[in-house]
N, C-alpha and C. Protein backbone atom coordinates (compact mmCIF):
# COMPACT_ATOMS: atom_id res chain seq x y z
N UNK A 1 -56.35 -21.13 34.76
CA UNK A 1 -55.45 -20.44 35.66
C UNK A 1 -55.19 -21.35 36.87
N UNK A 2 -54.19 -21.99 37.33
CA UNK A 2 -53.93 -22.56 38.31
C UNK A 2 -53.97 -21.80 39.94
N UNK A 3 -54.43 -22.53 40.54
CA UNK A 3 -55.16 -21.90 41.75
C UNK A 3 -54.09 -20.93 42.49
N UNK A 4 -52.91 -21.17 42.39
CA UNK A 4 -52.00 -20.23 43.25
C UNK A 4 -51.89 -18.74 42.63
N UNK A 5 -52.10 -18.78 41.01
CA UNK A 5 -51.68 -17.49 40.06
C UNK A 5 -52.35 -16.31 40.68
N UNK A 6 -53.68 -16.15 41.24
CA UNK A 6 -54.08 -14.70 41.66
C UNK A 6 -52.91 -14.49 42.94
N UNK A 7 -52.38 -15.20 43.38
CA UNK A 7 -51.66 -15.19 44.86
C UNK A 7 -50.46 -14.24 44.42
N UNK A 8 -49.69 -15.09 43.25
CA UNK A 8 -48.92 -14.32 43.08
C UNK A 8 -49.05 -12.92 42.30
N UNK A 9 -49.60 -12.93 41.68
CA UNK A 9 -50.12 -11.63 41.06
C UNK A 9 -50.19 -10.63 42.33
N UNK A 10 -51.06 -11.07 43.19
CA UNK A 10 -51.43 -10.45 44.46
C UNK A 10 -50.15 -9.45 44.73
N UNK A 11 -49.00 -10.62 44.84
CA UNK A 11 -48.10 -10.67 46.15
C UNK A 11 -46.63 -10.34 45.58
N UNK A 12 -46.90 -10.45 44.20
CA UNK A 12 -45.65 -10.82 43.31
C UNK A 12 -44.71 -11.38 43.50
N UNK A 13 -43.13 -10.87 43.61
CA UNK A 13 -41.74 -11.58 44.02
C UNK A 13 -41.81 -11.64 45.63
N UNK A 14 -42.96 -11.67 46.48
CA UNK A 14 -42.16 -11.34 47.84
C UNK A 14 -41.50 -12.52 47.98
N UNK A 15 -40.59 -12.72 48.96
CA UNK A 15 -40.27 -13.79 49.06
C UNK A 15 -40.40 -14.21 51.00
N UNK A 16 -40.39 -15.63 51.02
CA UNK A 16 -40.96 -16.10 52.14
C UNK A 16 -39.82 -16.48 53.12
N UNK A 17 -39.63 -16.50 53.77
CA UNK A 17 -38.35 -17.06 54.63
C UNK A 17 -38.67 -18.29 54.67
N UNK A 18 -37.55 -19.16 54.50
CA UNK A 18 -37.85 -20.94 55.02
C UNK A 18 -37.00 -21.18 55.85
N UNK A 19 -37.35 -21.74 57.09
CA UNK A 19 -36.12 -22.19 57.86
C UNK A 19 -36.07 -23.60 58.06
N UNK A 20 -34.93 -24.34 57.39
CA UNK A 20 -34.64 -25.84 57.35
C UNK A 20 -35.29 -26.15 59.09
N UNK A 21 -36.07 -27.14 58.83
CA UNK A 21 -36.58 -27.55 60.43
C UNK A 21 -35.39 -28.53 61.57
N UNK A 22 -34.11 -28.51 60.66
CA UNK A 22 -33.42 -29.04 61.99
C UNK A 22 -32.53 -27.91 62.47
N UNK A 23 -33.18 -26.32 62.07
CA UNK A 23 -32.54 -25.31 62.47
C UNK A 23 -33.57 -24.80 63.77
N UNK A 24 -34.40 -25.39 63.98
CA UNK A 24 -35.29 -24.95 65.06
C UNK A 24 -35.12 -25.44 66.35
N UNK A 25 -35.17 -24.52 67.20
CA UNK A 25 -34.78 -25.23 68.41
C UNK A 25 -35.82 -25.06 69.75
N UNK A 26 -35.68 -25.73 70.75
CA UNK A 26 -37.19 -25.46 71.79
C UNK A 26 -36.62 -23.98 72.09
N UNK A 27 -37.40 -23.23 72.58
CA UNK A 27 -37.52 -22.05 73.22
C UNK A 27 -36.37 -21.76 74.68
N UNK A 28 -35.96 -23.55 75.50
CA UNK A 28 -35.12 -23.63 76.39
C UNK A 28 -33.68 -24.09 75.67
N UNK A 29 -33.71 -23.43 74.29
CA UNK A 29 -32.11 -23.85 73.70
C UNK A 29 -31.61 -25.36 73.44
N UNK A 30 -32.81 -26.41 73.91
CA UNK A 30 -32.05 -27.61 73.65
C UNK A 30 -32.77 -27.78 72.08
N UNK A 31 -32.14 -29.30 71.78
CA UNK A 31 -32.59 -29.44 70.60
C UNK A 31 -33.87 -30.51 70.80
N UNK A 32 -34.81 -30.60 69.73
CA UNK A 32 -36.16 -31.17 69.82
C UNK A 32 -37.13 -30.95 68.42
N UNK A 33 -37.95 -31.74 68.04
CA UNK A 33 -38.81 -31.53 66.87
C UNK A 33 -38.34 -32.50 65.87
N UNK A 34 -36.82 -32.38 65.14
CA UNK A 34 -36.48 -32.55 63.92
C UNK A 34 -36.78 -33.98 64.00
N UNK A 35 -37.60 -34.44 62.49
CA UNK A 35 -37.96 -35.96 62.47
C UNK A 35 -36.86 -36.82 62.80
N UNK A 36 -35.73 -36.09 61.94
CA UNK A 36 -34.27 -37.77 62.11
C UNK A 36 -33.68 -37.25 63.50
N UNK A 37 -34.48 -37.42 64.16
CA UNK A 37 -33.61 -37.67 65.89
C UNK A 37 -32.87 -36.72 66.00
N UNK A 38 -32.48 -36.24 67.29
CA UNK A 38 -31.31 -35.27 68.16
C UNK A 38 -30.02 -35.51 67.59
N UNK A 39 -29.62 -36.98 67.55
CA UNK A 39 -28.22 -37.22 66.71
C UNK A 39 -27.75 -36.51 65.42
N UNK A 40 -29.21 -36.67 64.67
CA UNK A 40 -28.72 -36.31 63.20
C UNK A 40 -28.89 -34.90 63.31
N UNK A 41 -30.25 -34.19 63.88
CA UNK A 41 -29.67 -32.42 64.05
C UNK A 41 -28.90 -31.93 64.54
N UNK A 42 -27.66 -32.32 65.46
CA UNK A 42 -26.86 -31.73 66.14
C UNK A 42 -25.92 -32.13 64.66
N UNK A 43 -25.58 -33.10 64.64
CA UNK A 43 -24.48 -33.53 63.15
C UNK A 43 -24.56 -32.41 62.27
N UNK A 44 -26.26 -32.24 61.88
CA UNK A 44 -26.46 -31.39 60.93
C UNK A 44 -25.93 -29.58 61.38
N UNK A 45 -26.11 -29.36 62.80
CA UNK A 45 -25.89 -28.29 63.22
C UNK A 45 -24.28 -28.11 63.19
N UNK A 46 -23.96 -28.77 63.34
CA UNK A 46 -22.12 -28.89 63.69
C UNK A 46 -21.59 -29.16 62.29
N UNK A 47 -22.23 -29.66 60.90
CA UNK A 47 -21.54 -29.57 59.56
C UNK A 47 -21.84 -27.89 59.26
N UNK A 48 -22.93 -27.24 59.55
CA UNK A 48 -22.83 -26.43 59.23
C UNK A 48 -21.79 -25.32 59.51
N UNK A 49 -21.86 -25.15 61.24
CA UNK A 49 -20.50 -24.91 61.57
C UNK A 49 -19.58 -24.45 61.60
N UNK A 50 -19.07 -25.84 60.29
CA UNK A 50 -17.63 -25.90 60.40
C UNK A 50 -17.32 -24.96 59.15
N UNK A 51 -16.45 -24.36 59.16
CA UNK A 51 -15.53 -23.59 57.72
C UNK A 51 -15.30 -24.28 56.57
């Protein structure tokens, strides 16, 4: 039995929220954390965005 199987049994379909980490932002609204730099999360924030 692979070590996670009682988990799910446990827990069944719940499902977990994931939030992409260049969707996180400091607590004062700027941006901060995401490994590829401020440049590439704002890019990433602004493709999303767009329509």
């Amino acid at each position: 039995m692979p070590p996670f199987e009682p988990i799910v049994t446990v827990y069944g379909p719940m499902v977990l929220p994931v939030v992409p980490c260049h969707r996180v932002v400091r607590s004062d609204g700027s941006l901060g954390g995401y490994a590829g730099g401020n440049h590439a999360e704002h890019a990433l924030l602004t493709l999303e965005a767009t329509p």
